[in-house]
C-alpha atoms as a PDB file:
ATOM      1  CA  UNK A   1     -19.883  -6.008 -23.814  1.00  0.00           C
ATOM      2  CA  UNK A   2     -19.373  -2.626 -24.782  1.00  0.00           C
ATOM      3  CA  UNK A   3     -16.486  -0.457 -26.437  1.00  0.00           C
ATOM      4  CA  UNK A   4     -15.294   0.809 -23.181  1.00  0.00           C
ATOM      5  CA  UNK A   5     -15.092  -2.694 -21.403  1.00  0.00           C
ATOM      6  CA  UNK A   6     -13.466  -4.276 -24.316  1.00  0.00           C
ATOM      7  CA  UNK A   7     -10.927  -1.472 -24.282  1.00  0.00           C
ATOM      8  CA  UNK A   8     -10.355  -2.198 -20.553  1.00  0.00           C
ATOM      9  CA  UNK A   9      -9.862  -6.053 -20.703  1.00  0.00           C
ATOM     10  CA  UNK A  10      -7.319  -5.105 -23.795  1.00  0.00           C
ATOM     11  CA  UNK A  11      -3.660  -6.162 -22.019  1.00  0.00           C
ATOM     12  CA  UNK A  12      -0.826  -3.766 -22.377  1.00  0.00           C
ATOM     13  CA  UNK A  13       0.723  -2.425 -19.639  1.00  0.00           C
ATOM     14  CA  UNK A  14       3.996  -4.095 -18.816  1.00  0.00           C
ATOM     15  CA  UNK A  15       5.276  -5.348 -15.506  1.00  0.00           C
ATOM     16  CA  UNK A  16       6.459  -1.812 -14.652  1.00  0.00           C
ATOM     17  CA  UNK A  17       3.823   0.431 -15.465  1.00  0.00           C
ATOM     18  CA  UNK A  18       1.776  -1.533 -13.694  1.00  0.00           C
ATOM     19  CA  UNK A  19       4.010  -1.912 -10.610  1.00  0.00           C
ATOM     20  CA  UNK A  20       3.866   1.773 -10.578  1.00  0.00           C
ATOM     21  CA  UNK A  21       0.176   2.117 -10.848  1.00  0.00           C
ATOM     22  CA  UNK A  22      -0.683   0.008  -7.993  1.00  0.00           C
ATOM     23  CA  UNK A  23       2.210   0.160  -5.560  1.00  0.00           C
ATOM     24  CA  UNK A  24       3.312  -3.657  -6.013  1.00  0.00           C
ATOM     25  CA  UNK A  25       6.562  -5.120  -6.422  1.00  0.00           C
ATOM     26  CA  UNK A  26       7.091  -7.051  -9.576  1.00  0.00           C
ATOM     27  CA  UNK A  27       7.733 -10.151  -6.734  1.00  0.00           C
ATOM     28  CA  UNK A  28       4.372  -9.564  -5.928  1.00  0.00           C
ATOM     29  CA  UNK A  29       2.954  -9.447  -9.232  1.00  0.00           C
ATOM     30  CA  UNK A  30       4.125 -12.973 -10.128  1.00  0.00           C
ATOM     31  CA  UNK A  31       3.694 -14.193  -6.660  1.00  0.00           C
ATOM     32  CA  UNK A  32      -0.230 -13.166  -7.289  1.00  0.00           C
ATOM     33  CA  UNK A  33      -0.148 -14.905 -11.234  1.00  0.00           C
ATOM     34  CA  UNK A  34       1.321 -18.200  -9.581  1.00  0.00           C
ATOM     35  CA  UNK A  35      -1.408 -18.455  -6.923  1.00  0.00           C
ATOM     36  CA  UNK A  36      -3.691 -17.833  -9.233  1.00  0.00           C
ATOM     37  CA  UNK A  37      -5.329 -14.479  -8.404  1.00  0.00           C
ATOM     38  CA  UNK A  38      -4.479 -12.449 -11.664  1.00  0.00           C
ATOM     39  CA  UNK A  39      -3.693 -13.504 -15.021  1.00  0.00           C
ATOM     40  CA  UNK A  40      -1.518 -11.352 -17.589  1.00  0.00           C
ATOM     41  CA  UNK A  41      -1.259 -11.723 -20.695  1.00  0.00           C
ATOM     42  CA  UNK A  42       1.810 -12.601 -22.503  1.00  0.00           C
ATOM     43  CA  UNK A  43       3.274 -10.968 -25.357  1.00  0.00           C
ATOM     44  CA  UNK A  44       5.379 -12.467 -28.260  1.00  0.00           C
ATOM     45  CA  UNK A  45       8.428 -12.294 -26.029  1.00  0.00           C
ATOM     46  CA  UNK A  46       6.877 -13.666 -23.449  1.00  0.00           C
ATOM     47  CA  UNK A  47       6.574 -10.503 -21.368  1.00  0.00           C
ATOM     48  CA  UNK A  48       4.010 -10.566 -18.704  1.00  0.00           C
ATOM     49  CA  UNK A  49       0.639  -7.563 -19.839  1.00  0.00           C
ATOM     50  CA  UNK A  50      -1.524  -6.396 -17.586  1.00  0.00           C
ATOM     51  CA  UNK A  51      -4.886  -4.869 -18.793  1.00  0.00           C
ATOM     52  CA  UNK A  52      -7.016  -2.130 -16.871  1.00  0.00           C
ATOM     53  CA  UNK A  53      -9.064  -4.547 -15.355  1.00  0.00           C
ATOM     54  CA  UNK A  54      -6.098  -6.146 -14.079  1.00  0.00           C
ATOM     55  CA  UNK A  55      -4.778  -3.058 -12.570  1.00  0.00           C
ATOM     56  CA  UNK A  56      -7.965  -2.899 -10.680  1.00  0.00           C
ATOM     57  CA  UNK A  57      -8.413  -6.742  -9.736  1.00  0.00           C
ATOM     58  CA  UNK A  58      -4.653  -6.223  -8.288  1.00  0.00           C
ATOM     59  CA  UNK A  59      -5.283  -2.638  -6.814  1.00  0.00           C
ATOM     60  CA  UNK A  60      -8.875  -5.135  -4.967  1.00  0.00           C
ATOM     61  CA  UNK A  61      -6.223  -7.859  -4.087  1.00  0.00           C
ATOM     62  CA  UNK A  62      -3.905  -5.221  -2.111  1.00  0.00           C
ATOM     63  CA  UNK A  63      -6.807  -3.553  -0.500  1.00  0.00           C
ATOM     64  CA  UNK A  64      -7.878  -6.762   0.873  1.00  0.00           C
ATOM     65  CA  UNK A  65      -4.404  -8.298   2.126  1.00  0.00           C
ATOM     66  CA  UNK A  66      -4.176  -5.025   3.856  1.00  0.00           C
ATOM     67  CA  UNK A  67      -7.347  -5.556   5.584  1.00  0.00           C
ATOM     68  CA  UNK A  68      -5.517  -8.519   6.950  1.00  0.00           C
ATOM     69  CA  UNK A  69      -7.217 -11.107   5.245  1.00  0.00           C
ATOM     70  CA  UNK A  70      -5.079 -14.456   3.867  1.00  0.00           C
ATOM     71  CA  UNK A  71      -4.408 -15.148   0.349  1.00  0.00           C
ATOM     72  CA  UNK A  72      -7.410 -18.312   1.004  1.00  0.00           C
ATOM     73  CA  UNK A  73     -10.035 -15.560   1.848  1.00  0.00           C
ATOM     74  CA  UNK A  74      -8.988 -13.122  -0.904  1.00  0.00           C
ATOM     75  CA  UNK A  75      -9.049 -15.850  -3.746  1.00  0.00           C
ATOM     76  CA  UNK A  76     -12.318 -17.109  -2.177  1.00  0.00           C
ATOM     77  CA  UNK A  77     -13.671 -13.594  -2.283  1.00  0.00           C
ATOM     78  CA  UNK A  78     -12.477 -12.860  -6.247  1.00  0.00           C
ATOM     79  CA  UNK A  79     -13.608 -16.328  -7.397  1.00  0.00           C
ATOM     80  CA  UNK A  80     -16.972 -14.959  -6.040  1.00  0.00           C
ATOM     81  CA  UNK A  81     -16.775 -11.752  -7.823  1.00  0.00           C
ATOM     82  CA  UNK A  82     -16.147 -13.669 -10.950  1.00  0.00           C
ATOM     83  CA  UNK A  83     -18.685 -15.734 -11.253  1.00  0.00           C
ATOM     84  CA  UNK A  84     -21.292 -12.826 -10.293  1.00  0.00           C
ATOM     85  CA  UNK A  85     -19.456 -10.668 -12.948  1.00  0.00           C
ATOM     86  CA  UNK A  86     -19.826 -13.503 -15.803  1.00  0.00           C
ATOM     87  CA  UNK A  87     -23.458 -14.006 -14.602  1.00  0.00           C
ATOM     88  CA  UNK A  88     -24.214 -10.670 -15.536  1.00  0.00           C
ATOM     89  CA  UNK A  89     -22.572  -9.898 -18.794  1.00  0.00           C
ATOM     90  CA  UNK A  90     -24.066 -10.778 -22.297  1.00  0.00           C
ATOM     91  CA  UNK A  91     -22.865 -12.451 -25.562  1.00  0.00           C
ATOM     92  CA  UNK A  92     -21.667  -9.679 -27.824  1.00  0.00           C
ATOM     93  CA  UNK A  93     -23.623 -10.024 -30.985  1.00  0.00           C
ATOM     94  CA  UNK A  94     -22.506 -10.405 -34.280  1.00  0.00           C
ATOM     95  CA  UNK A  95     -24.312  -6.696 -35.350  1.00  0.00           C
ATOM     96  CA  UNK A  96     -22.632  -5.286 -32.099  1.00  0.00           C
ATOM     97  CA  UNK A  97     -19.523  -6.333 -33.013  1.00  0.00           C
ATOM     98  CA  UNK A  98     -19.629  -5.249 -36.441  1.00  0.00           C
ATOM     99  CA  UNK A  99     -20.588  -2.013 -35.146  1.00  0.00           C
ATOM    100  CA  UNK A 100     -17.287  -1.936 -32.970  1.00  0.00           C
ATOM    101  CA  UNK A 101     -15.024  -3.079 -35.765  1.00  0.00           C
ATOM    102  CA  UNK A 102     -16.736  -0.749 -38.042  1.00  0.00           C
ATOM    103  CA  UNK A 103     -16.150   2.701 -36.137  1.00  0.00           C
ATOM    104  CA  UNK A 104     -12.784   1.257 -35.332  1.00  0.00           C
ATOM    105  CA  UNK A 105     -11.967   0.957 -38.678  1.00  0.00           C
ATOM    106  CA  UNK A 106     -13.174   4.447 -39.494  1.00  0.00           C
ATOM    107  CA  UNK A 107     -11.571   6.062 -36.243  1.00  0.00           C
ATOM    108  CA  UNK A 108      -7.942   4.834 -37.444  1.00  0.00           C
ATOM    109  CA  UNK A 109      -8.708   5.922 -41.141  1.00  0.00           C
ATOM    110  CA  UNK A 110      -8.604   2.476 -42.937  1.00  0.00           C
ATOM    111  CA  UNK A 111     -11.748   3.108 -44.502  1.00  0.00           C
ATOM    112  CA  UNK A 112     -12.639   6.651 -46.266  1.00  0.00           C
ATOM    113  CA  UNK A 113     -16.448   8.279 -46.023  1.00  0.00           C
ATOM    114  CA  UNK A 114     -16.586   8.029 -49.959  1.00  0.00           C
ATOM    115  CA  UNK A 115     -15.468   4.485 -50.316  1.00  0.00           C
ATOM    116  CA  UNK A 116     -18.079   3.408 -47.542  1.00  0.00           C
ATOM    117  CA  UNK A 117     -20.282   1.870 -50.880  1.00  0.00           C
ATOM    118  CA  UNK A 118     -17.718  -0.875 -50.582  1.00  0.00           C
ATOM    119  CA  UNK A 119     -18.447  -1.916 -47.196  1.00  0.00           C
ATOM    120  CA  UNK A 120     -20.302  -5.729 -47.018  1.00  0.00           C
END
């Protein structure tokens, strides 16, 4: 898993923002969670956060009940897309994610060029 597709799976976005982003009512949103097409995160207070790859799992979800298919065919069709998607990723190594942390670290200024001696 790369930076980019960690970044995306990272859950943020609150009910609202992502009603606006994909046209849905909050009903729908939670209608979607409870039959078990889409799952948010939840923050400390409990607050429902959607993630980028939510946004477009929900934006594939509309598309398809549009097409007129039934909620059946469209979880049918996502539990498909799933598996197929966990088939093809890899582990994340330990070096990879290392690397990650690392330039993460260094992007956000915790660690200084001239202290990098002190890295393990």
């Amino acid at each position: 898993m790369n930076e980019k597709q960690i970044r995306r799976s990272i859950a943020i976005l609150p009910v609202s923002s992502t009603a606006k982003l994909t046209g849905l009512t909050p009903r729908q949103l939670r209608y979607y969670e409870k039959f078990g097409l889409v799952h948010p995160c939840r923050s400390q207070g409990n607050q429902r956060l959607y993630s980028l790859n939510d946004i477009d799992r929900l934006l594939d979800i509309k598309e398809y009940l549009d097409s007129k298919m039934t909620m059946a065919e469209v979880k049918r069709v996502l539990s498909k897309h799933s598996y197929a998607d966990k088939a093809h990723q890899t582990n994340l190594s330990d070096s990879a994610a290392r690397k990650i942390f690392s330039n993460e670290m260094l992007r956000i200024g915790r660690w200084n060029t001239h202290d990098s001696n002190n890295i393990y």
